[in-house]
PDB file of N, CA and C in Angstrom:
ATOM      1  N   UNK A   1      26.507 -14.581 -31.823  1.00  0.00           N
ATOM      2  CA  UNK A   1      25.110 -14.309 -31.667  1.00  0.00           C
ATOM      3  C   UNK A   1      24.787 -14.102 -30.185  1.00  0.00           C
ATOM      4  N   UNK A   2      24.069 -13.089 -29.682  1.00  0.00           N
ATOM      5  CA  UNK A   2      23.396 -12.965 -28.725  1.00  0.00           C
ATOM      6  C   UNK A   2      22.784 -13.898 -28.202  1.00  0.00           C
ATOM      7  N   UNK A   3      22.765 -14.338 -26.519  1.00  0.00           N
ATOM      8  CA  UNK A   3      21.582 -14.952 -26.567  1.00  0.00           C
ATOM      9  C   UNK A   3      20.737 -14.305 -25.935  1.00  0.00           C
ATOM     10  N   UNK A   4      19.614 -15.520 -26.310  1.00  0.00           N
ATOM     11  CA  UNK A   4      17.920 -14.376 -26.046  1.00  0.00           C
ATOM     12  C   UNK A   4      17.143 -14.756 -24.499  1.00  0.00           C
ATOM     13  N   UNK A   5      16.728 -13.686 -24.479  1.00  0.00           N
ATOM     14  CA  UNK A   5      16.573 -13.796 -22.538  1.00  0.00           C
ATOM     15  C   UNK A   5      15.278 -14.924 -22.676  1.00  0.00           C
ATOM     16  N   UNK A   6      15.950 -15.830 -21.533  1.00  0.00           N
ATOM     17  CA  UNK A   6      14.970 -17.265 -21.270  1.00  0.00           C
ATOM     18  C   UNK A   6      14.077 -16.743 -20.043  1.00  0.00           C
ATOM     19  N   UNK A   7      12.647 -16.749 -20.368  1.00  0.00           N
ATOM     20  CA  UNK A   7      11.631 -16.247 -20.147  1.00  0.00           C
ATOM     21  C   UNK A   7      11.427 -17.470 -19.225  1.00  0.00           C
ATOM     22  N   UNK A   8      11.805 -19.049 -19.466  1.00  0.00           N
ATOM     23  CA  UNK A   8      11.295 -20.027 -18.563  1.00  0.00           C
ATOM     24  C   UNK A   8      12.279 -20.484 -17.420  1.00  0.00           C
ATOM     25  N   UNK A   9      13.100 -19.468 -17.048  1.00  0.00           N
ATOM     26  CA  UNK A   9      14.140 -18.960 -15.756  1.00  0.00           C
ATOM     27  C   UNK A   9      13.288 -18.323 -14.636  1.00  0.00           C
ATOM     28  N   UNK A  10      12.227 -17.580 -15.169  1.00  0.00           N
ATOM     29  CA  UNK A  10      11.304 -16.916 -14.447  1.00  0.00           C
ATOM     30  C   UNK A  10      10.105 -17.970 -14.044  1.00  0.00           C
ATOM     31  N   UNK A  11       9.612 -18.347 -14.837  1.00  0.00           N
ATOM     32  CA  UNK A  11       8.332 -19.737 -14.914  1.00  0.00           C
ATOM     33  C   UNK A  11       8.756 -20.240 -13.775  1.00  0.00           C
ATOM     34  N   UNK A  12      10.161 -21.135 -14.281  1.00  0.00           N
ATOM     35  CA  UNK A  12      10.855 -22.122 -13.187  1.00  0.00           C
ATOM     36  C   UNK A  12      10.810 -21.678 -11.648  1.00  0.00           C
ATOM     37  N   UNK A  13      11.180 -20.369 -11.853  1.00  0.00           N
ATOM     38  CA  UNK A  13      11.322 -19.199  -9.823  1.00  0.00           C
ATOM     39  C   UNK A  13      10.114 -19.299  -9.923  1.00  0.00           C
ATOM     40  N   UNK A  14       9.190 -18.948 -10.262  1.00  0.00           N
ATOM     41  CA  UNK A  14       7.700 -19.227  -9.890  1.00  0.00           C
ATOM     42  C   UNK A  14       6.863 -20.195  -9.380  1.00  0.00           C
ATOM     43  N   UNK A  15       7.388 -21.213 -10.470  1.00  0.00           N
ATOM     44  CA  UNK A  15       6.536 -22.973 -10.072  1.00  0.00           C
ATOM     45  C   UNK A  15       7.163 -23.058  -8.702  1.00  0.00           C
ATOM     46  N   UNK A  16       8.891 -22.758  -8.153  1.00  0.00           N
ATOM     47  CA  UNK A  16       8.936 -22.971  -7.210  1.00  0.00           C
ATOM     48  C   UNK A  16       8.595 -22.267  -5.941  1.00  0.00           C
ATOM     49  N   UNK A  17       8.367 -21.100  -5.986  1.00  0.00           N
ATOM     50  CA  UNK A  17       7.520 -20.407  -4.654  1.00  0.00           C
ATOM     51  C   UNK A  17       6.150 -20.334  -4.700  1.00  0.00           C
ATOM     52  N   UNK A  18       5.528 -21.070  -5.846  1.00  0.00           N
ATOM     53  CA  UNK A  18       4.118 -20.928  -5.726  1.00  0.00           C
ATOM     54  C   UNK A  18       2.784 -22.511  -5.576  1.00  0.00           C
ATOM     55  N   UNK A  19       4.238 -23.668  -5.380  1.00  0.00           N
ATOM     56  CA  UNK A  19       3.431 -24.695  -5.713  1.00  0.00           C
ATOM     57  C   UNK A  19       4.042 -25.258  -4.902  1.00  0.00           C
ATOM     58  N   UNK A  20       4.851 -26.833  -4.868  1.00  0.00           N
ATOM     59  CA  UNK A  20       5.823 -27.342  -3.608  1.00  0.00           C
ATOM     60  C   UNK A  20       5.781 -27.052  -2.945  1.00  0.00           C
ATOM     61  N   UNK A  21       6.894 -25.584  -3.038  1.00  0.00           N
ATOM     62  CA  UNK A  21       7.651 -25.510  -1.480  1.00  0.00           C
ATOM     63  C   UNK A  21       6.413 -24.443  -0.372  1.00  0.00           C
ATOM     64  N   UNK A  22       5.586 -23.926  -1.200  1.00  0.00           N
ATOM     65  CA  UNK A  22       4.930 -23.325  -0.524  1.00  0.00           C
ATOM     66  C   UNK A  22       3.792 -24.146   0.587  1.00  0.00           C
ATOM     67  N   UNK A  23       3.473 -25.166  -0.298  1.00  0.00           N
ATOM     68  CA  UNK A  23       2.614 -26.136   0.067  1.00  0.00           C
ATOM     69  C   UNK A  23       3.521 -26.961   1.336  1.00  0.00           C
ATOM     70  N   UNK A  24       4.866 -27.104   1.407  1.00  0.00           N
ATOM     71  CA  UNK A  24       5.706 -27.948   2.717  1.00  0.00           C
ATOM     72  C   UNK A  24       5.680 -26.408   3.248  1.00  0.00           C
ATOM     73  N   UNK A  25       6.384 -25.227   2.911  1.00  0.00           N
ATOM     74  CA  UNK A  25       6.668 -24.396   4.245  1.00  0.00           C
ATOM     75  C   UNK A  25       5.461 -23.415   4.680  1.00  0.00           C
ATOM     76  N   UNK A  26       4.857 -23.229   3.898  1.00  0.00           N
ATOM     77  CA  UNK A  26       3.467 -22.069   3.998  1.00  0.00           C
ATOM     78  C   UNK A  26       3.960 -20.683   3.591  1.00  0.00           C
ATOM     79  N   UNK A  27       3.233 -19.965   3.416  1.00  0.00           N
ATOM     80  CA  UNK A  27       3.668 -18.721   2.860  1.00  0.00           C
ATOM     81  C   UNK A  27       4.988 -18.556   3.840  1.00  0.00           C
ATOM     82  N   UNK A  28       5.750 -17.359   2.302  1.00  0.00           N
ATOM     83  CA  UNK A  28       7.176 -17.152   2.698  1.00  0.00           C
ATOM     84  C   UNK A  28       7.078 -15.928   3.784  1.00  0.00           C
ATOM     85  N   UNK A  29       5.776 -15.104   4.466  1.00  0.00           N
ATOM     86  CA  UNK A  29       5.918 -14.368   5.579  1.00  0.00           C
ATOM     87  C   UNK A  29       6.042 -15.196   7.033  1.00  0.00           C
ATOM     88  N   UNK A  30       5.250 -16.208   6.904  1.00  0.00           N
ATOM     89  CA  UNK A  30       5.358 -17.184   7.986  1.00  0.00           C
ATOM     90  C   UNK A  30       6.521 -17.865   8.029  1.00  0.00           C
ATOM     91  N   UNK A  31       6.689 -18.353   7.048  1.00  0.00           N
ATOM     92  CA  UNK A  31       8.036 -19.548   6.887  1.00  0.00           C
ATOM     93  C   UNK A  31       9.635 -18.338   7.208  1.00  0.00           C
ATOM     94  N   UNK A  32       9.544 -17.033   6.688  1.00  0.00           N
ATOM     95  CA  UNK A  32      10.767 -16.320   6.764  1.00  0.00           C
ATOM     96  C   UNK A  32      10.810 -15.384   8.056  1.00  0.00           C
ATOM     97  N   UNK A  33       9.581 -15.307   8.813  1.00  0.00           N
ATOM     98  CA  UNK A  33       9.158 -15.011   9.882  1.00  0.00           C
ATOM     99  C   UNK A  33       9.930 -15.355  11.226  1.00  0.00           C
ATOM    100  N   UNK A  34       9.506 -16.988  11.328  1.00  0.00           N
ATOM    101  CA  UNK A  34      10.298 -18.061  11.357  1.00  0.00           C
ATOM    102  C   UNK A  34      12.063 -17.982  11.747  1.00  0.00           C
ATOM    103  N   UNK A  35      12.236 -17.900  10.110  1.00  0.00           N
ATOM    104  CA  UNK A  35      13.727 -17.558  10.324  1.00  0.00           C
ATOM    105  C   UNK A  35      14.431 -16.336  10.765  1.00  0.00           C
ATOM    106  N   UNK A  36      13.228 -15.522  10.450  1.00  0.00           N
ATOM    107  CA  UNK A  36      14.057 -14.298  11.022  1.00  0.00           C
ATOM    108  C   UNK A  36      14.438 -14.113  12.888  1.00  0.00           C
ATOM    109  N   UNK A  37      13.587 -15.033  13.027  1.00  0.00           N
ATOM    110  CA  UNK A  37      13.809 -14.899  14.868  1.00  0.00           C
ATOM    111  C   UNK A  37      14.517 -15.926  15.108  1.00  0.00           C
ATOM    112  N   UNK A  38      15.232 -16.707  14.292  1.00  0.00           N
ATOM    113  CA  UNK A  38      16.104 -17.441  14.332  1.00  0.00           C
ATOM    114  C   UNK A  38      17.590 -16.291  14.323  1.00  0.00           C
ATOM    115  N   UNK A  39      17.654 -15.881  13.686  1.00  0.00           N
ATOM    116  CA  UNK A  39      18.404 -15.140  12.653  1.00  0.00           C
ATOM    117  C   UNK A  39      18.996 -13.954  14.154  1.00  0.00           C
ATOM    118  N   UNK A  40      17.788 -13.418  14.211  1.00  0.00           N
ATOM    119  CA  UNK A  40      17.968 -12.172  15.261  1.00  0.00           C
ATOM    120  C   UNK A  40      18.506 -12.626  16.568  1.00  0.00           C
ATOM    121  N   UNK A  41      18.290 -13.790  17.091  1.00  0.00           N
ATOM    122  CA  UNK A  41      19.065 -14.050  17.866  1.00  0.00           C
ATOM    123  C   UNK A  41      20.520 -14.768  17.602  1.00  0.00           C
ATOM    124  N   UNK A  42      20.705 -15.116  17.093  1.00  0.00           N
ATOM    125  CA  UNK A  42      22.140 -15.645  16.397  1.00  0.00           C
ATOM    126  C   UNK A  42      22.794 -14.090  16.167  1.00  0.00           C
ATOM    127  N   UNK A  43      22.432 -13.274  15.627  1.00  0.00           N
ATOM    128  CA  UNK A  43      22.932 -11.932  15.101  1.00  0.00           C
ATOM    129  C   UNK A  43      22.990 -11.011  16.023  1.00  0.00           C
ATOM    130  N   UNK A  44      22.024 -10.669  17.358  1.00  0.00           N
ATOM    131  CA  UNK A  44      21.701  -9.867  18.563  1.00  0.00           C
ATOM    132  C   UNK A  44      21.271  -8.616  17.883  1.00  0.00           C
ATOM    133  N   UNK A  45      20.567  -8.715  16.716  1.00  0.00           N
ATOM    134  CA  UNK A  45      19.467  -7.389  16.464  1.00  0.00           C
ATOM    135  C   UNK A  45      18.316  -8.418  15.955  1.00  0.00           C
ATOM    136  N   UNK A  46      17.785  -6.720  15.575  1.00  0.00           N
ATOM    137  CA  UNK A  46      16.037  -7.910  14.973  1.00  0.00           C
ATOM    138  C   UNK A  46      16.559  -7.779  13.528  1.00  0.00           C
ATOM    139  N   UNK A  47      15.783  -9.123  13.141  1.00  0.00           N
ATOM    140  CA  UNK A  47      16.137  -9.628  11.438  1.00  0.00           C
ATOM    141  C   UNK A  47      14.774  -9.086  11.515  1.00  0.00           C
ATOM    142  N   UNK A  48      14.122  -8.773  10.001  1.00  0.00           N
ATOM    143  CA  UNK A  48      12.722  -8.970   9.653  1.00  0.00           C
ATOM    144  C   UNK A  48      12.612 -10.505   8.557  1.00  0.00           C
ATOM    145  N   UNK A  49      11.285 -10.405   8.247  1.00  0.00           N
ATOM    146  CA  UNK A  49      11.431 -11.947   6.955  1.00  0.00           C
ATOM    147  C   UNK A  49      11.321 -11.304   5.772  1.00  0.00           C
ATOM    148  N   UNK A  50      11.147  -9.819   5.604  1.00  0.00           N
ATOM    149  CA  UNK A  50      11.816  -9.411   4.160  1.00  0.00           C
ATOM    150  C   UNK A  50      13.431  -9.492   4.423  1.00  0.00           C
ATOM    151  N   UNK A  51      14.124  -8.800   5.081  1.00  0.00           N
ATOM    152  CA  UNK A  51      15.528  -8.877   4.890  1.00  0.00           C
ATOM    153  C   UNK A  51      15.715 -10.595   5.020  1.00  0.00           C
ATOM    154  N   UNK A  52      15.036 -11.728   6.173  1.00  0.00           N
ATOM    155  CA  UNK A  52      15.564 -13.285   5.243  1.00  0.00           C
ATOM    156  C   UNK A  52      15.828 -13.417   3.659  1.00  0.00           C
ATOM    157  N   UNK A  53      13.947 -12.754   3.339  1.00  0.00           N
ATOM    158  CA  UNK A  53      14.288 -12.904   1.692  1.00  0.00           C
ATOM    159  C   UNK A  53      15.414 -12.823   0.694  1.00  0.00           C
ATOM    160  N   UNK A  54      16.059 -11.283   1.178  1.00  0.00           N
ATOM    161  CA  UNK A  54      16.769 -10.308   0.291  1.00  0.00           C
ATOM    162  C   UNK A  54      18.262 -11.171   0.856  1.00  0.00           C
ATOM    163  N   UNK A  55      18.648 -11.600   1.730  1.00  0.00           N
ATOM    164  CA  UNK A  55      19.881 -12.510   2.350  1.00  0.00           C
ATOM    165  C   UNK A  55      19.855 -13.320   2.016  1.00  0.00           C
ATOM    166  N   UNK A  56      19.075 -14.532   1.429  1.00  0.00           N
ATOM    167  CA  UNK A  56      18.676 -15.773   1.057  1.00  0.00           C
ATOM    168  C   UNK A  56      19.091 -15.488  -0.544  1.00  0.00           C
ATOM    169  N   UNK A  57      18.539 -14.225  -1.310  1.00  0.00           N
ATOM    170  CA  UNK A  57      18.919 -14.380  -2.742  1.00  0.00           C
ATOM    171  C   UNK A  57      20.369 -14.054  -2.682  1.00  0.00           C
ATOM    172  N   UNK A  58      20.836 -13.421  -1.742  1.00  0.00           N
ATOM    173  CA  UNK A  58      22.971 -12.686  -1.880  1.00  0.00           C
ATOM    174  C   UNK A  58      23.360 -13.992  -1.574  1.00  0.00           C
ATOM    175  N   UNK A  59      22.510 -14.763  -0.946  1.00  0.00           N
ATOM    176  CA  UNK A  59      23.818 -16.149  -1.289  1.00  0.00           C
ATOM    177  C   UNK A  59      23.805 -16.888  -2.589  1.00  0.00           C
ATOM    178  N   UNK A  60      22.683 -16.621  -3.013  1.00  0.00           N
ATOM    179  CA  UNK A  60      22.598 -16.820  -4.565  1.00  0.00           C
ATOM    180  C   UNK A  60      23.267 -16.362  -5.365  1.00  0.00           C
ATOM    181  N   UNK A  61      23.721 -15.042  -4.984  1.00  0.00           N
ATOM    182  CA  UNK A  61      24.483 -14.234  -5.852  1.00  0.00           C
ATOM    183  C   UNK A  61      25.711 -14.652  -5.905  1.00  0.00           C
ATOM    184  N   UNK A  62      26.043 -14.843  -4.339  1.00  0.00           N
ATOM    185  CA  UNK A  62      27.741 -15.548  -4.019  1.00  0.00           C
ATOM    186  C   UNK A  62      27.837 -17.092  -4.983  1.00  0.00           C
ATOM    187  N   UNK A  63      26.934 -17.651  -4.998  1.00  0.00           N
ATOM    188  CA  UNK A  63      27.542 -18.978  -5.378  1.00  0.00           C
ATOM    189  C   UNK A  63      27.057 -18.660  -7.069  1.00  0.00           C
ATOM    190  N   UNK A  64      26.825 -17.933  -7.462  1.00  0.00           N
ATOM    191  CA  UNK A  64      26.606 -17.732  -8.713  1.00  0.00           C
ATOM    192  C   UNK A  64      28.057 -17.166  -9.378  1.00  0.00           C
ATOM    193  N   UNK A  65      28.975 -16.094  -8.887  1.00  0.00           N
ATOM    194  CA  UNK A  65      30.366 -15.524  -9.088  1.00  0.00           C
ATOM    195  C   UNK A  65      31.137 -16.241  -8.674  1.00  0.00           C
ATOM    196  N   UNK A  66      30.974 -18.090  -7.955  1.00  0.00           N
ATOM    197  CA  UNK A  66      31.789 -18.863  -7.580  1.00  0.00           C
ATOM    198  C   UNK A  66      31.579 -19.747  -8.481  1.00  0.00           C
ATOM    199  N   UNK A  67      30.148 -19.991  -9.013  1.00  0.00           N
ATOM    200  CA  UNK A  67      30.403 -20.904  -9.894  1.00  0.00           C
ATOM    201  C   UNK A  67      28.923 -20.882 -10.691  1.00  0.00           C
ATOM    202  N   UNK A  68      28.561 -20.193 -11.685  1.00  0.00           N
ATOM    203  CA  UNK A  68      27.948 -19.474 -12.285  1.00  0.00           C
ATOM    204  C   UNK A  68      27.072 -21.235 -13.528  1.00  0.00           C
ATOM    205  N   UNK A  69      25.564 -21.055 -12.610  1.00  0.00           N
ATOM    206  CA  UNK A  69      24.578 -22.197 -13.163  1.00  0.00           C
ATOM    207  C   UNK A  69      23.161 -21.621 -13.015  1.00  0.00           C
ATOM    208  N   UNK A  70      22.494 -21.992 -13.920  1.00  0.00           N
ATOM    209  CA  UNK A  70      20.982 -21.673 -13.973  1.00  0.00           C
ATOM    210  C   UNK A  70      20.496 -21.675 -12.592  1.00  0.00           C
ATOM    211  N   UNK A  71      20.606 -22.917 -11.680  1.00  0.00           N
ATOM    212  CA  UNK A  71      19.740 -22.997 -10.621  1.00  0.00           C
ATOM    213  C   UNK A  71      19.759 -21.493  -9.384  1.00  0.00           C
ATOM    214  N   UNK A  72      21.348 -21.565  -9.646  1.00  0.00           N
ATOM    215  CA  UNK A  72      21.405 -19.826  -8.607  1.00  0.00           C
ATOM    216  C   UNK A  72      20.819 -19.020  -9.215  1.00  0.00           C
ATOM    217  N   UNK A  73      20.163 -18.804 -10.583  1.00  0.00           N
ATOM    218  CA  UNK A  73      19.330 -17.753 -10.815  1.00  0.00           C
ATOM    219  C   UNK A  73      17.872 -17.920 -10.666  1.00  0.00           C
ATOM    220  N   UNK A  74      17.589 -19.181 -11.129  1.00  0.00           N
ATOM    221  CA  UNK A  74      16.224 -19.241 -10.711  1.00  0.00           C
ATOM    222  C   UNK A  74      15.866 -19.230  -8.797  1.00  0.00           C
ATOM    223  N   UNK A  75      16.933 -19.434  -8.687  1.00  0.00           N
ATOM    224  CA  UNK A  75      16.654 -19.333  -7.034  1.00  0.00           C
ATOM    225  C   UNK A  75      17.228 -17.920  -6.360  1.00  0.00           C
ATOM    226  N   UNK A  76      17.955 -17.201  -7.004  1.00  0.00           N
ATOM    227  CA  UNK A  76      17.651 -15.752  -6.764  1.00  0.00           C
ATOM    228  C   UNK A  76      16.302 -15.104  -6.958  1.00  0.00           C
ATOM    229  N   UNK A  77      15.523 -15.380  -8.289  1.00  0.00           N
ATOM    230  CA  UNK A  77      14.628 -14.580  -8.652  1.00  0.00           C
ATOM    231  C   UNK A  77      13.365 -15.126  -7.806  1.00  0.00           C
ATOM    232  N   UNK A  78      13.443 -16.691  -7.506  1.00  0.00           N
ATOM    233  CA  UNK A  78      12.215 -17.309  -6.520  1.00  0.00           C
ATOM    234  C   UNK A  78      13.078 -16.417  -5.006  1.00  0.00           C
ATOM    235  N   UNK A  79      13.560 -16.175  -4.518  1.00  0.00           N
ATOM    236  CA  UNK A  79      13.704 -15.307  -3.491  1.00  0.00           C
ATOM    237  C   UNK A  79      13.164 -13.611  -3.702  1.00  0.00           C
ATOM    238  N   UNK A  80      13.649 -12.945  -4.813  1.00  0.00           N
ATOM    239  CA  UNK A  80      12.754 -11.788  -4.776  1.00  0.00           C
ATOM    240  C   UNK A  80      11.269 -11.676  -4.736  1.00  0.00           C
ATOM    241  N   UNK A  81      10.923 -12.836  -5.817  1.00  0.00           N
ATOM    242  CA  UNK A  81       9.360 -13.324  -5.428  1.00  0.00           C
ATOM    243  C   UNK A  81       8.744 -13.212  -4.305  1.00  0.00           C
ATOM    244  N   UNK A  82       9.293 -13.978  -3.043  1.00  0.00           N
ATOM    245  CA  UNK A  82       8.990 -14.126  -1.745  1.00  0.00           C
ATOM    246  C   UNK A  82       9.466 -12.809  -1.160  1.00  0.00           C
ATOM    247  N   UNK A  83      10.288 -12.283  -1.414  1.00  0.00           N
ATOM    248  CA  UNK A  83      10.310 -10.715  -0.804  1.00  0.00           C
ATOM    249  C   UNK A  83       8.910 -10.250  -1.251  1.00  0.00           C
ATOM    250  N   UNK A  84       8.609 -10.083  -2.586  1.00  0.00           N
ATOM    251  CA  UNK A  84       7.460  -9.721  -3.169  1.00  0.00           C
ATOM    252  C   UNK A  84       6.119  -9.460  -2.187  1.00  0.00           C
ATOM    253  N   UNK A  85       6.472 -11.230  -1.740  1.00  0.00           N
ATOM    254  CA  UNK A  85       4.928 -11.592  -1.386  1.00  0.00           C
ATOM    255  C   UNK A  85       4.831 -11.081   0.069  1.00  0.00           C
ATOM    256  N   UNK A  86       5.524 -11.088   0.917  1.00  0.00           N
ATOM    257  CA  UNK A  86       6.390 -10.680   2.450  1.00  0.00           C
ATOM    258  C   UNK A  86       5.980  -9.058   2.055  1.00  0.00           C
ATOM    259  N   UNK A  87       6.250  -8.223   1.714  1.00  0.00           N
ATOM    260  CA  UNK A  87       6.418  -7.136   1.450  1.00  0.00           C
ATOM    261  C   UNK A  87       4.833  -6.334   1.349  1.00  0.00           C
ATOM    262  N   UNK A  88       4.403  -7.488   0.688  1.00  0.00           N
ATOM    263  CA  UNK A  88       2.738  -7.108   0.186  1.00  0.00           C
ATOM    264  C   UNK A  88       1.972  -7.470   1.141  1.00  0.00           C
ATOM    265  N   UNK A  89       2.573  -8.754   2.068  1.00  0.00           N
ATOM    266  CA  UNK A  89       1.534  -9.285   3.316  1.00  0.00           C
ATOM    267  C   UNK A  89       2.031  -8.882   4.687  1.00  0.00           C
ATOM    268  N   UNK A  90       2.421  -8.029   5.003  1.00  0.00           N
ATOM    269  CA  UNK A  90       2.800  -7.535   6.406  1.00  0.00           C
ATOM    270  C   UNK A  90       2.003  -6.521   6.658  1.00  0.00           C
TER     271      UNK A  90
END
């Protein structure tokens, strides 16, 4: 039997970029903002805090083909989210 796509994988990425963690880091343009000038100097180009976003979910991806669990997906898809929101607020 197939299984059937879990709709509360998405809920879960949500509750977490829209309630908690948002409330400790502040929106993910500020908070990935942040890291990106972290980032750009460690790296010697400019990061933006959409590309944090989109780098933050590929490690999701990596530890998901290393060892494949719900939480790397809900925390991939709460990272596109925050690209989302980054993307819409710049």
């Amino acid at each position: 039997m197939k299984a059937k796509i879990d709709k509360t994988i998405t809920e879960d990425a949500y509750d977490l970029v829209s309630t908690d963690r948002n409330l400790d880091y502040g929106h993910p343009l500020d908070d990935f903002t942040k890291t990106a000038k972290f980032w750009s100097v460690v790296l010697d180009t400019e990061v933006t805090a959409a590309q944090v976003a989109l780098c933050l979910s590929l490690v999701k991806y990596s530890r998901e083909l290393n060892k494949p669990k719900r939480d790397n997906i809900v925390d991939a898809i709460g990272y596109l989210l925050t690209y989302d929101a980054v993307i819409h607020s710049e």
